[in-house]
C-alpha atoms as a PDB file:
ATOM      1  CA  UNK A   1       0.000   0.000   0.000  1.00  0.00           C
ATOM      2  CA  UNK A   2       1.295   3.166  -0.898  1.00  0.00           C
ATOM      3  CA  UNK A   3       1.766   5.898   1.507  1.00  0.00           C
ATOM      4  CA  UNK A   4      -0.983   8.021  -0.410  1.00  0.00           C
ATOM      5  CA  UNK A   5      -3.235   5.301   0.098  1.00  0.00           C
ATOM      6  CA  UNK A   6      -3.395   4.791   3.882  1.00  0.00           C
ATOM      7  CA  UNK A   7      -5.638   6.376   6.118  1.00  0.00           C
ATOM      8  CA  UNK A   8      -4.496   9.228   8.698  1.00  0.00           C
ATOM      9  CA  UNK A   9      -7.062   9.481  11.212  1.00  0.00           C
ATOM     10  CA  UNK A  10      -5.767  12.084  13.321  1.00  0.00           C
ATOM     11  CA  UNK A  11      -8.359  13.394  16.011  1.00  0.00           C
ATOM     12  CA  UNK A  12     -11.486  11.253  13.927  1.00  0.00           C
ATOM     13  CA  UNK A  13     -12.782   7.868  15.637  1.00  0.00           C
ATOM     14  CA  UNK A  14     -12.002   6.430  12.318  1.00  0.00           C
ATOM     15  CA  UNK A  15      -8.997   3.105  12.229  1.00  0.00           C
ATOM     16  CA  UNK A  16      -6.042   4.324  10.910  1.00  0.00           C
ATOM     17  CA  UNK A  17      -2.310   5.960  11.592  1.00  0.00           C
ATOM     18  CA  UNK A  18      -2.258   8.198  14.246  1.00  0.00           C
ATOM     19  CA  UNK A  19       0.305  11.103  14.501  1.00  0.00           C
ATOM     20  CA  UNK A  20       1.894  11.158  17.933  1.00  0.00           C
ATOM     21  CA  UNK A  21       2.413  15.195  18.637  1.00  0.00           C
ATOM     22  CA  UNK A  22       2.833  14.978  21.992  1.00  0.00           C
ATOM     23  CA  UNK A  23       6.649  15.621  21.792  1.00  0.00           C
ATOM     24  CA  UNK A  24       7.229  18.670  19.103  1.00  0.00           C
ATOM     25  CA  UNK A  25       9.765  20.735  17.755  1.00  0.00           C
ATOM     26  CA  UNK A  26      10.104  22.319  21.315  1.00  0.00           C
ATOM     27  CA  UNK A  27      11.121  18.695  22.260  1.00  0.00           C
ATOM     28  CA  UNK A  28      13.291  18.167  19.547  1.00  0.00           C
ATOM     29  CA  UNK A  29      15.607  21.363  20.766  1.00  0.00           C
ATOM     30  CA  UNK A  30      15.843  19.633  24.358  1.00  0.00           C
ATOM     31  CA  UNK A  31      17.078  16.418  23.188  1.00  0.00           C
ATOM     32  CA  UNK A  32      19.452  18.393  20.616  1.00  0.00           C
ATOM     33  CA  UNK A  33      21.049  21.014  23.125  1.00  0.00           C
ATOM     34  CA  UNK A  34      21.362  17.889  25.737  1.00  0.00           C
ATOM     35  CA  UNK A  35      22.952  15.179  23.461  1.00  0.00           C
ATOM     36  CA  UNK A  36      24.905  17.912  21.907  1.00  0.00           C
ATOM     37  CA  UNK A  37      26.352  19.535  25.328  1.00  0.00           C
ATOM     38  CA  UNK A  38      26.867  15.884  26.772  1.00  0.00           C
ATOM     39  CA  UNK A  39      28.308  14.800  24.058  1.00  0.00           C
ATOM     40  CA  UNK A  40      31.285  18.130  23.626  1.00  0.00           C
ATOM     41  CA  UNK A  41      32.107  18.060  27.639  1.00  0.00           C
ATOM     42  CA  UNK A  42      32.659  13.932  27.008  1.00  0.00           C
ATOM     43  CA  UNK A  43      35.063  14.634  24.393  1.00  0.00           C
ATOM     44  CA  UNK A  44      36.477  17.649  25.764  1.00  0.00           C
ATOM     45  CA  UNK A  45      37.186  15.741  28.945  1.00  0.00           C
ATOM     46  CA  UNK A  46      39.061  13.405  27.263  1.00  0.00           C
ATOM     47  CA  UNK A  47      41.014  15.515  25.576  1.00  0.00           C
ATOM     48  CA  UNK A  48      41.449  17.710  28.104  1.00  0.00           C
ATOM     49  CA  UNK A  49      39.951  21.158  26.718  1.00  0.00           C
ATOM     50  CA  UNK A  50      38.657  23.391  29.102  1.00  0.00           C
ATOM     51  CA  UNK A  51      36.670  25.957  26.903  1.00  0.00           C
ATOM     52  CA  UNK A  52      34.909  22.583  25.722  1.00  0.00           C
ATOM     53  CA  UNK A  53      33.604  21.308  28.777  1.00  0.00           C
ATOM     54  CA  UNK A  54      32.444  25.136  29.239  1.00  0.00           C
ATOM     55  CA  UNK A  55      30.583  25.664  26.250  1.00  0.00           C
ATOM     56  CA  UNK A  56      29.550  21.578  26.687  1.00  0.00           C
ATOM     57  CA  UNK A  57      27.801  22.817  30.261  1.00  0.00           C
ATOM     58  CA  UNK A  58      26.008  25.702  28.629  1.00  0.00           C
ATOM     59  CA  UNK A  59      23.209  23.957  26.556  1.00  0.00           C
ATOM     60  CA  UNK A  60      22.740  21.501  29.226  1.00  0.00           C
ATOM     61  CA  UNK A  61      22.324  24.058  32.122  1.00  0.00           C
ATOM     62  CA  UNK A  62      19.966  26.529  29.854  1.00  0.00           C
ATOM     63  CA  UNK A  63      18.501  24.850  26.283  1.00  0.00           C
ATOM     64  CA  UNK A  64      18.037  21.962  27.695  1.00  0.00           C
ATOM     65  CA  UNK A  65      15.280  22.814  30.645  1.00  0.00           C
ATOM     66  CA  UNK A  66      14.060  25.788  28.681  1.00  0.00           C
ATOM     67  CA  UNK A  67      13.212  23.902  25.908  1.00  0.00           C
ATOM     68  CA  UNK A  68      11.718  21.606  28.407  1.00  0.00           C
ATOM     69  CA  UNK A  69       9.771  23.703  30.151  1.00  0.00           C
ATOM     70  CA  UNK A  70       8.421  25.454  27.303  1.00  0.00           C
ATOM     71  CA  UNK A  71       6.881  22.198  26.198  1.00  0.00           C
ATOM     72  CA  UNK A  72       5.631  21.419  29.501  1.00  0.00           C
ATOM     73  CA  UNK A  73       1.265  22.279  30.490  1.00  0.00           C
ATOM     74  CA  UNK A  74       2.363  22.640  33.998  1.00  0.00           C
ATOM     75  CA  UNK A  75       6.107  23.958  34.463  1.00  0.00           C
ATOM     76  CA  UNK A  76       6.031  24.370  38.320  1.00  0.00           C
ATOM     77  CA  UNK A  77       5.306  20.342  38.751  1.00  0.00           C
ATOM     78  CA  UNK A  78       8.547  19.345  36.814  1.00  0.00           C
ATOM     79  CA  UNK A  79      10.178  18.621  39.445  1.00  0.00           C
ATOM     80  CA  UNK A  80       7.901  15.537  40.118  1.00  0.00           C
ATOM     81  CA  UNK A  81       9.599  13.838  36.363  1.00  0.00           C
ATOM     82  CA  UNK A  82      12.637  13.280  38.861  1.00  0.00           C
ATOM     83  CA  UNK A  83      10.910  10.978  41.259  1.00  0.00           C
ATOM     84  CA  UNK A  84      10.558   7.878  39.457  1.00  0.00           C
ATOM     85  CA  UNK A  85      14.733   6.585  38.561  1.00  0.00           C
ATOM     86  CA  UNK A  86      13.619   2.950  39.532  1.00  0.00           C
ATOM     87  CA  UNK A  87      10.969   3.424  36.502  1.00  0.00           C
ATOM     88  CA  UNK A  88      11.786   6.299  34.148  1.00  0.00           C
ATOM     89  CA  UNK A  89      14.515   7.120  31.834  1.00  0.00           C
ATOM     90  CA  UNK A  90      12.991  10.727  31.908  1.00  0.00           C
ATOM     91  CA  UNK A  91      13.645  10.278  35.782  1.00  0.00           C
ATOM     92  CA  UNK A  92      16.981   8.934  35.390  1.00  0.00           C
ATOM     93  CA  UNK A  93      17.550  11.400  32.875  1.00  0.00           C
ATOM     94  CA  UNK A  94      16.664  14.561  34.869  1.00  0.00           C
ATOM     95  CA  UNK A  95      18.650  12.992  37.967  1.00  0.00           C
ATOM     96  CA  UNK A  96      21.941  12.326  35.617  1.00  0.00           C
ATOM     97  CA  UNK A  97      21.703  16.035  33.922  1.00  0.00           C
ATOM     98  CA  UNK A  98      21.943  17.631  37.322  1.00  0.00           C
ATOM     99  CA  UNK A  99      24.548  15.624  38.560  1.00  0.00           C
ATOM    100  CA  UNK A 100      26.392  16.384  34.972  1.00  0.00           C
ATOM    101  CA  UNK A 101      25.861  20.323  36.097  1.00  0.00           C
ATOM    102  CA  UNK A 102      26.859  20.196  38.887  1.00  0.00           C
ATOM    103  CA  UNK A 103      30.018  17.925  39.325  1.00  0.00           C
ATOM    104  CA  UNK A 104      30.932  19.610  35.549  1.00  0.00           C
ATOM    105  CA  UNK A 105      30.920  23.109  37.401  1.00  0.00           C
ATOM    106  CA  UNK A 106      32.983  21.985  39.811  1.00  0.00           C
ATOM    107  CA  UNK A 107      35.287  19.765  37.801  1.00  0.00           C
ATOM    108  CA  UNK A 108      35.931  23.426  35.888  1.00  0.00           C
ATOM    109  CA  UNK A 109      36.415  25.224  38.953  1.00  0.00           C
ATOM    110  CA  UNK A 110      39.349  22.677  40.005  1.00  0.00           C
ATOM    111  CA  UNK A 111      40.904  23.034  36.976  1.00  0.00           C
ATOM    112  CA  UNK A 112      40.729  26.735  36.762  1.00  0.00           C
ATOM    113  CA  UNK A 113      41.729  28.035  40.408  1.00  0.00           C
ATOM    114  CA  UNK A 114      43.340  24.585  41.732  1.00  0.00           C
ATOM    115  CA  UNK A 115      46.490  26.069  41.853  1.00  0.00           C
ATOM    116  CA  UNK A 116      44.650  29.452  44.164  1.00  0.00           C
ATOM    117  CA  UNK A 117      42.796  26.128  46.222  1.00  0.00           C
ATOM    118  CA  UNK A 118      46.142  23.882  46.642  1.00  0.00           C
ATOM    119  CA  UNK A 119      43.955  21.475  44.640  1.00  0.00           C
ATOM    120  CA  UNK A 120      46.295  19.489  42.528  1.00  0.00           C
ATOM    121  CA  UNK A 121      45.235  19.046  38.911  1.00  0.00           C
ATOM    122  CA  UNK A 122      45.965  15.145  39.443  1.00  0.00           C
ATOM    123  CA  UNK A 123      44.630  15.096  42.694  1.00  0.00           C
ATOM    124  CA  UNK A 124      42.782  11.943  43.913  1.00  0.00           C
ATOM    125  CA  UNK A 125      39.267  14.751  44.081  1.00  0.00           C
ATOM    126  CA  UNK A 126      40.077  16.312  40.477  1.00  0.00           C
ATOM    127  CA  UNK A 127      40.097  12.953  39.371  1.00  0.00           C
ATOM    128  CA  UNK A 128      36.835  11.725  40.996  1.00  0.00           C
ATOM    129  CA  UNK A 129      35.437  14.792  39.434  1.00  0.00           C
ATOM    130  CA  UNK A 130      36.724  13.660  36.097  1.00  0.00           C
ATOM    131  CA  UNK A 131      35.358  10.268  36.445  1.00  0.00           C
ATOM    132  CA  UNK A 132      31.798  11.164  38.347  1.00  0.00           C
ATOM    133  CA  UNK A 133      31.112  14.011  35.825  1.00  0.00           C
ATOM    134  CA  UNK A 134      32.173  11.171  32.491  1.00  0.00           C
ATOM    135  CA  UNK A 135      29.903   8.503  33.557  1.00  0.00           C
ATOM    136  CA  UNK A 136      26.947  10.827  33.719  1.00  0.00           C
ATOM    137  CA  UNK A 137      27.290  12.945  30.503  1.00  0.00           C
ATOM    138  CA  UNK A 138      27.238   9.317  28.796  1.00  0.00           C
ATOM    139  CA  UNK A 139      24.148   8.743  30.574  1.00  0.00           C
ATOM    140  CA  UNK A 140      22.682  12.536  29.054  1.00  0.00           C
ATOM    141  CA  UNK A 141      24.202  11.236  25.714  1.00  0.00           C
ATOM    142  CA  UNK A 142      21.911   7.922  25.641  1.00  0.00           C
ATOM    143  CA  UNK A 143      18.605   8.157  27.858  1.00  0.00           C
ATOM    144  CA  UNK A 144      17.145  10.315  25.732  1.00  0.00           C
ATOM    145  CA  UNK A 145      17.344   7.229  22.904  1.00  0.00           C
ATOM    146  CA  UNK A 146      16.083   4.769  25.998  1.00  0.00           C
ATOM    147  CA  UNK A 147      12.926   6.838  26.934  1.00  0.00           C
ATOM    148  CA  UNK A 148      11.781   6.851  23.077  1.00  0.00           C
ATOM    149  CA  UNK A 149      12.838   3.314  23.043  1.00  0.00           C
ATOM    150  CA  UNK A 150      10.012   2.367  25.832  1.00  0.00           C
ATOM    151  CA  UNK A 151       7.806   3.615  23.651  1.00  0.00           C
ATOM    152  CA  UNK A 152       5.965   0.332  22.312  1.00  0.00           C
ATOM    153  CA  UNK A 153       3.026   2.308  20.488  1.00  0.00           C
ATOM    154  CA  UNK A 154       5.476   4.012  18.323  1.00  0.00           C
ATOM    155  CA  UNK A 155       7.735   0.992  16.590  1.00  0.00           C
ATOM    156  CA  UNK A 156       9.758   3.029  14.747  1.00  0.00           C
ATOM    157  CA  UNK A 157      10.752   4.470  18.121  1.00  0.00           C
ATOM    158  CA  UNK A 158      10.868   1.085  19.894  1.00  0.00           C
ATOM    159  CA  UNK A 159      14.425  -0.298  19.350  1.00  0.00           C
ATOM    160  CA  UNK A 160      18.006  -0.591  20.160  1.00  0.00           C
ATOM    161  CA  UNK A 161      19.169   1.464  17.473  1.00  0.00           C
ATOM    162  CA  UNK A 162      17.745   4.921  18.765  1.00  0.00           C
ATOM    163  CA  UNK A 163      19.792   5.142  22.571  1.00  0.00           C
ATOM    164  CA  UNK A 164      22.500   3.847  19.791  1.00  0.00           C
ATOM    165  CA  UNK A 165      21.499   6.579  17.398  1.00  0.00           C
ATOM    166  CA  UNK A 166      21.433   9.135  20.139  1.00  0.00           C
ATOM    167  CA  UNK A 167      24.986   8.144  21.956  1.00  0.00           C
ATOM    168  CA  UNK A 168      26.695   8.683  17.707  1.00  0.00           C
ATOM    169  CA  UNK A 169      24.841  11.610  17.087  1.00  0.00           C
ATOM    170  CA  UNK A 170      26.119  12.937  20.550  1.00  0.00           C
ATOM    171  CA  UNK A 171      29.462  11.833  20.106  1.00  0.00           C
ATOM    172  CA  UNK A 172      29.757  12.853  16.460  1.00  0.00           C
ATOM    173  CA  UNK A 173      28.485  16.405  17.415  1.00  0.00           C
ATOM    174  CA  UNK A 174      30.834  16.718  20.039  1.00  0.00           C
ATOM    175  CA  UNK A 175      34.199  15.624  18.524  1.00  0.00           C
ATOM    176  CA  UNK A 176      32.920  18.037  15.451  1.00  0.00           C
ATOM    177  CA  UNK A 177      33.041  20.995  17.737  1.00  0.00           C
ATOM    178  CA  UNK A 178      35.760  19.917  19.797  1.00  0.00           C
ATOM    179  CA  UNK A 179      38.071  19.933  16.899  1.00  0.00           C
ATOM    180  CA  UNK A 180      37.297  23.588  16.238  1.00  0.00           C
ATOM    181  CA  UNK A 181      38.698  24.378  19.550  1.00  0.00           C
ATOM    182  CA  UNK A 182      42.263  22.337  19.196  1.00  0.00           C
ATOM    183  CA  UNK A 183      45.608  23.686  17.934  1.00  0.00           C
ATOM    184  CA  UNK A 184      46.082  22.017  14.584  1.00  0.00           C
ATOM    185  CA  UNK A 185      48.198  19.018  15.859  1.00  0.00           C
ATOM    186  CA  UNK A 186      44.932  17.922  18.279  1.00  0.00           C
ATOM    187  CA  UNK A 187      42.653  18.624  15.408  1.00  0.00           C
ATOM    188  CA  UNK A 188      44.619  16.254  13.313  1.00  0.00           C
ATOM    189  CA  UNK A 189      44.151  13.690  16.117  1.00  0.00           C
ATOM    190  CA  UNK A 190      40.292  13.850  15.927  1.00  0.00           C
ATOM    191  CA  UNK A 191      40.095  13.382  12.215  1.00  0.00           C
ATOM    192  CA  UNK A 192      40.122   9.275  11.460  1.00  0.00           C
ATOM    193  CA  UNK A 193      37.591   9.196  14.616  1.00  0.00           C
ATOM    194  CA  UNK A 194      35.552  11.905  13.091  1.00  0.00           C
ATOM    195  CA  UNK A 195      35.709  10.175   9.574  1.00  0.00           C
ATOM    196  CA  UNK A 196      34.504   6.717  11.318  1.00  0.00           C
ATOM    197  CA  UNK A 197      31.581   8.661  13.070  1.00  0.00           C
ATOM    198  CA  UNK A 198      29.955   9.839  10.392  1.00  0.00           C
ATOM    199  CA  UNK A 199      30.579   6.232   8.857  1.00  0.00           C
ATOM    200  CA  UNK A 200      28.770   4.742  11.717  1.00  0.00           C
ATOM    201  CA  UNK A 201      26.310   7.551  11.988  1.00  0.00           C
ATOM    202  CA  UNK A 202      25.386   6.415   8.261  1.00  0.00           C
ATOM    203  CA  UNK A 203      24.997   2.867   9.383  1.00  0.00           C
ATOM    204  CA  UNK A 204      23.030   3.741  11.824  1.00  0.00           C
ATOM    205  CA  UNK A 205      20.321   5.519   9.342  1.00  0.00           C
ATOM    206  CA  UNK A 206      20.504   2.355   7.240  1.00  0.00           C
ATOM    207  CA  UNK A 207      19.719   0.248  10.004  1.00  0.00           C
ATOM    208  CA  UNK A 208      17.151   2.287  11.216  1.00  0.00           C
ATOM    209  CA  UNK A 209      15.843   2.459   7.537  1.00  0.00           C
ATOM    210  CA  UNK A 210      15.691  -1.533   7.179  1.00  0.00           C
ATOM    211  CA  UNK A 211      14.130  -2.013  10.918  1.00  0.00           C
ATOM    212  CA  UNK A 212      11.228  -0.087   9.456  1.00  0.00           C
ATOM    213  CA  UNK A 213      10.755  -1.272   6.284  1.00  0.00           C
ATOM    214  CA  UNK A 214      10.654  -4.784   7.061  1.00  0.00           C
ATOM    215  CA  UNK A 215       9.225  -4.253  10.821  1.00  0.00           C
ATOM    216  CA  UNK A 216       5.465  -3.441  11.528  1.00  0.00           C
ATOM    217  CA  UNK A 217       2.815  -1.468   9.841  1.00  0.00           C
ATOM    218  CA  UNK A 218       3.027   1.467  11.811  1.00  0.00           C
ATOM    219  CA  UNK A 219       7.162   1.500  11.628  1.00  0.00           C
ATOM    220  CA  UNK A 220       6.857   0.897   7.568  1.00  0.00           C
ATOM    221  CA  UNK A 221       4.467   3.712   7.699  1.00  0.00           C
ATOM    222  CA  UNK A 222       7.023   6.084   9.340  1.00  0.00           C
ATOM    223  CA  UNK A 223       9.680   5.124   6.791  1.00  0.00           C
ATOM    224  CA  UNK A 224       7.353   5.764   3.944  1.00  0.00           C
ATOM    225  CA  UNK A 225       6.284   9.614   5.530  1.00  0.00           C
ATOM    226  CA  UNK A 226      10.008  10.076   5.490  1.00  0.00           C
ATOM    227  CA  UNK A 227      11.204   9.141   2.398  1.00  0.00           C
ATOM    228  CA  UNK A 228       8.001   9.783   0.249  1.00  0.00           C
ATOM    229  CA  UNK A 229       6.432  13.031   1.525  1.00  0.00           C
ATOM    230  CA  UNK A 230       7.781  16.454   2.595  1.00  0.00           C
ATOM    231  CA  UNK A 231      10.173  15.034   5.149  1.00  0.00           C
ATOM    232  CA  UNK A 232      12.332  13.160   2.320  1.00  0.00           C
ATOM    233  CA  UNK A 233      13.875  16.267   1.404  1.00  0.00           C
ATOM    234  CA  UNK A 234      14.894  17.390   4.262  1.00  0.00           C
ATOM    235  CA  UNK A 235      16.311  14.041   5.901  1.00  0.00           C
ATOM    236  CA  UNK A 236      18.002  13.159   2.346  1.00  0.00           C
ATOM    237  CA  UNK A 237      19.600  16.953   2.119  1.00  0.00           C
ATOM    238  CA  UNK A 238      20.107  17.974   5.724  1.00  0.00           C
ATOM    239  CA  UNK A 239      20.581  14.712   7.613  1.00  0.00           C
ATOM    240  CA  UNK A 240      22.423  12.329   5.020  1.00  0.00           C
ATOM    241  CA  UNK A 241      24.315  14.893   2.300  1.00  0.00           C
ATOM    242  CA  UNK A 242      24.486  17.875   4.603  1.00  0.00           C
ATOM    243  CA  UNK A 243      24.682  15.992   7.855  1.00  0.00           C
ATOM    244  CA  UNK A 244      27.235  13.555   7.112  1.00  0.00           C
ATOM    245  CA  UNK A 245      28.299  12.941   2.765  1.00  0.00           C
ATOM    246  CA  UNK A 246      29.349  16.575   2.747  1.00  0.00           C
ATOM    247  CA  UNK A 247      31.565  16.604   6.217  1.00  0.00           C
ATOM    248  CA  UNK A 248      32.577  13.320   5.455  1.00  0.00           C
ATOM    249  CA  UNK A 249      33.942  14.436   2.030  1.00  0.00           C
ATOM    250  CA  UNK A 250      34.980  17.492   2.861  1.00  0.00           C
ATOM    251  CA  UNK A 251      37.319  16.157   5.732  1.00  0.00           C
ATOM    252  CA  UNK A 252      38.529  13.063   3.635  1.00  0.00           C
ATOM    253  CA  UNK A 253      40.053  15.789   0.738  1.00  0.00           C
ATOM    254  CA  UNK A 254      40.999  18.590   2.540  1.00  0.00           C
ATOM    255  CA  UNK A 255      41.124  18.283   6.255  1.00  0.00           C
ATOM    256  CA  UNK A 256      43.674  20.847   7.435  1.00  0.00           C
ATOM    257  CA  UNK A 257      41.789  24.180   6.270  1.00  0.00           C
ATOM    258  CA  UNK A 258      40.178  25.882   9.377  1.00  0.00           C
ATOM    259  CA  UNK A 259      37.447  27.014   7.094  1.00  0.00           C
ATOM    260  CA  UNK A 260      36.753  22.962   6.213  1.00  0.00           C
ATOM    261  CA  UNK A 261      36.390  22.089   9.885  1.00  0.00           C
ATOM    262  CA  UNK A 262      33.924  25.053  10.391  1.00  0.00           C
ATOM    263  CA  UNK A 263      32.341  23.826   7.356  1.00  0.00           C
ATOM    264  CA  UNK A 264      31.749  20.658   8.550  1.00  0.00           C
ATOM    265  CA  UNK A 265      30.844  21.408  12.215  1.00  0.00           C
ATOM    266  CA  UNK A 266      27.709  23.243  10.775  1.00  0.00           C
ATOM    267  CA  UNK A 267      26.879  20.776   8.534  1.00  0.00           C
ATOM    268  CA  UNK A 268      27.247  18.074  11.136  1.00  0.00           C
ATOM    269  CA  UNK A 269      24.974  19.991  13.908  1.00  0.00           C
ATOM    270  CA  UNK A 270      22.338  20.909  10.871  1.00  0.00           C
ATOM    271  CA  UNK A 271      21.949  17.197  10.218  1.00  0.00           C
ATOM    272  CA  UNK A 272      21.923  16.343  13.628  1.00  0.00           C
ATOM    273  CA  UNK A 273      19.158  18.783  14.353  1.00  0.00           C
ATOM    274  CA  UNK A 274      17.304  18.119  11.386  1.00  0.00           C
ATOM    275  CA  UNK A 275      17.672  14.589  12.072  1.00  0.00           C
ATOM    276  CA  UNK A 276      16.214  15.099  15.732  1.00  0.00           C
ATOM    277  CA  UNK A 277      12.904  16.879  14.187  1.00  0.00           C
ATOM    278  CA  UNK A 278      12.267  14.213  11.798  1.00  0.00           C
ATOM    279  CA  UNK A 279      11.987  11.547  14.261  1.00  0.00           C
ATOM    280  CA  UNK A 280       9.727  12.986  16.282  1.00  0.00           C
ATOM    281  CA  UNK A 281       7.616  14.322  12.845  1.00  0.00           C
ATOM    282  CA  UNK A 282       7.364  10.442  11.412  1.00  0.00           C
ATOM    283  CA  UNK A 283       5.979   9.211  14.929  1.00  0.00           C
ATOM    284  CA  UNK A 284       2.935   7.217  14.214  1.00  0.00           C
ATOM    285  CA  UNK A 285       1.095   5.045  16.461  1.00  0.00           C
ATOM    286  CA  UNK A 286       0.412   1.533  15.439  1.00  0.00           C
ATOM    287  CA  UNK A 287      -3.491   1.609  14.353  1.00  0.00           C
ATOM    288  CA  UNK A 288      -5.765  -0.258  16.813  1.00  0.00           C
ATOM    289  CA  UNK A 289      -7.130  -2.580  14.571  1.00  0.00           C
ATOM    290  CA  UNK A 290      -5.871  -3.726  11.352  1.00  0.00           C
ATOM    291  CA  UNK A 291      -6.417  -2.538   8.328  1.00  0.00           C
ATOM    292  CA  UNK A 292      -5.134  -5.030   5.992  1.00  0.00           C
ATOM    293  CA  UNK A 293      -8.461  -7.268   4.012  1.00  0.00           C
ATOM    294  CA  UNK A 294      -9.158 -10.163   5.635  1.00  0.00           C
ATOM    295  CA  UNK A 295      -7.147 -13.496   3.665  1.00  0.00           C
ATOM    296  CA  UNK A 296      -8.471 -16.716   4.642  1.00  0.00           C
ATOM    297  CA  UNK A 297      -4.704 -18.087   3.675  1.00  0.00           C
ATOM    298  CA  UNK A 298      -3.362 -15.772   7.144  1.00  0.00           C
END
């Protein structure tokens, strides 16, 4: 059945596709500024880049929540979303950005006025800090993927590949930016893992492509909306050749220009954004009933 052929119910009592639009574009800028500011304090932690974990704090600590609470009915009851860890990635989540804050400002502070503090920048404490504030901006860079995951009613949602998806996109983002911030011989460093990023970031979109396809109605349905309607321009320009064939090529032929970096940065974050607003736009709910005539072979 094509995709012009099947029914969209939307608000009617009739069977058919239902559009989740619970979690908009609002939505999509939350998961973006917190995947993409986990993802550049990771890196710059492990490179050791100060102005990275700084700029990597910012969109946690302020797109993230405002994005958040501007999707939120009732802002002044968010703080119940962090009561539930034992149940909720959204808990987990909450609990995991605030100890990412936190220990991150801190870790910073250390490393910035140690030497004022008689705090040791290999100090047993710095490196707590170091290890406390890591293992939680890889939890920001993946629960995002796991809450969408426990969504059952959404297939194209429920799977492995989208805390996977989330955790590349993160990481891919991060080194990106990272690189813009590194002398020339660190930049060189990042550039085979940057190359094999976007190589696993495309992967990942094929995978996610193939689950759909050959998965359930309501997953085949989402693939269809985005590579058949509207959406397949922007996830085959933005999210494949901007997002990761231009970078990709662009770094492969000419990686040492600071202008080819910058180039590919943008391009990397566009598809990455682009990418986050699509998923959320090709949502469909699995229709109640099914709508395929009745065989007396099945």
């Amino acid at each position: 059945m094509a995709i012009e052929d099947k029914v969209f119910s939307g608000d009617t009592l009739r069977v058919g596709y239902r559009f989740q639009r619970h979690w908009d574009n609002s939505m999509a800028y939350a998961f973006f500024c917190a995947e993409l500011g986990a993802g550049l304090f990771f890196v710059s932690l492990l490179v050791d880049s100060i102005p990275g974990m700084i700029l990597g704090l910012l969109p946690v600590a302020t797109g993230k929540p405002y994005f958040h609470l501007a999707h939120m009915g009732v802002p002044k009851r968010s703080w119940r979303a962090a009561l539930r860890p034992d149940r909720s990635w959204i808990s987990r989540g909450l609990l995991a950005l605030s100890a990412l804050v936190g220990l991150g400002v801190l870790l910073v502070a250390c490393l910035l006025l140690g030497s004022q503090l008689g705090i040791a920048a290999d100090s047993h404490l710095v490196l707590g800090l170091k290890v406390l504030s890591g293992t939680f901006a890889l939890v920001t860079m993946t629960y995002q993927g796991f809450a969408m995951s426990h969504s059952s009613a959404i297939a194209i949602w429920s799977s492995a590949i989208m805390p996977l998806a989330s955790f590349l996109y993160s990481l891919t983002a991060g080194v990106a930016v990272v690189r813009l911030l590194l002398p020339a011989e660190g930049a060189a460093l990042l550039l085979t893992p940057q190359l094999l990023l976007l190589l696993a970031v495309g992967i990942m979109h094929l995978m996610l492509l193939h689950a759909g396809w050959h998965g359930s109605p309501g997953a085949r349905t989402s693939v269809e909306l985005l590579l058949q309607t509207l959406y397949a321009k922007w996830f085959w320009g933005v999210t494949v050749a901007a997002g990761i064939l231009l970078p990709a090529l662009l770094l492969w032929l000419a990686p040492e220009p600071m202008i080819v970096s910058v180039l590919a940065c943008l391009g990397i974050l566009a598809g990455f954004l682009a990418w986050r607003i699509l998923i959320f736009k090709i949502g469909v709910f699995e229709p109640i009933l099914s709508m395929n005539p009745f065989s007396p072979h099945h």
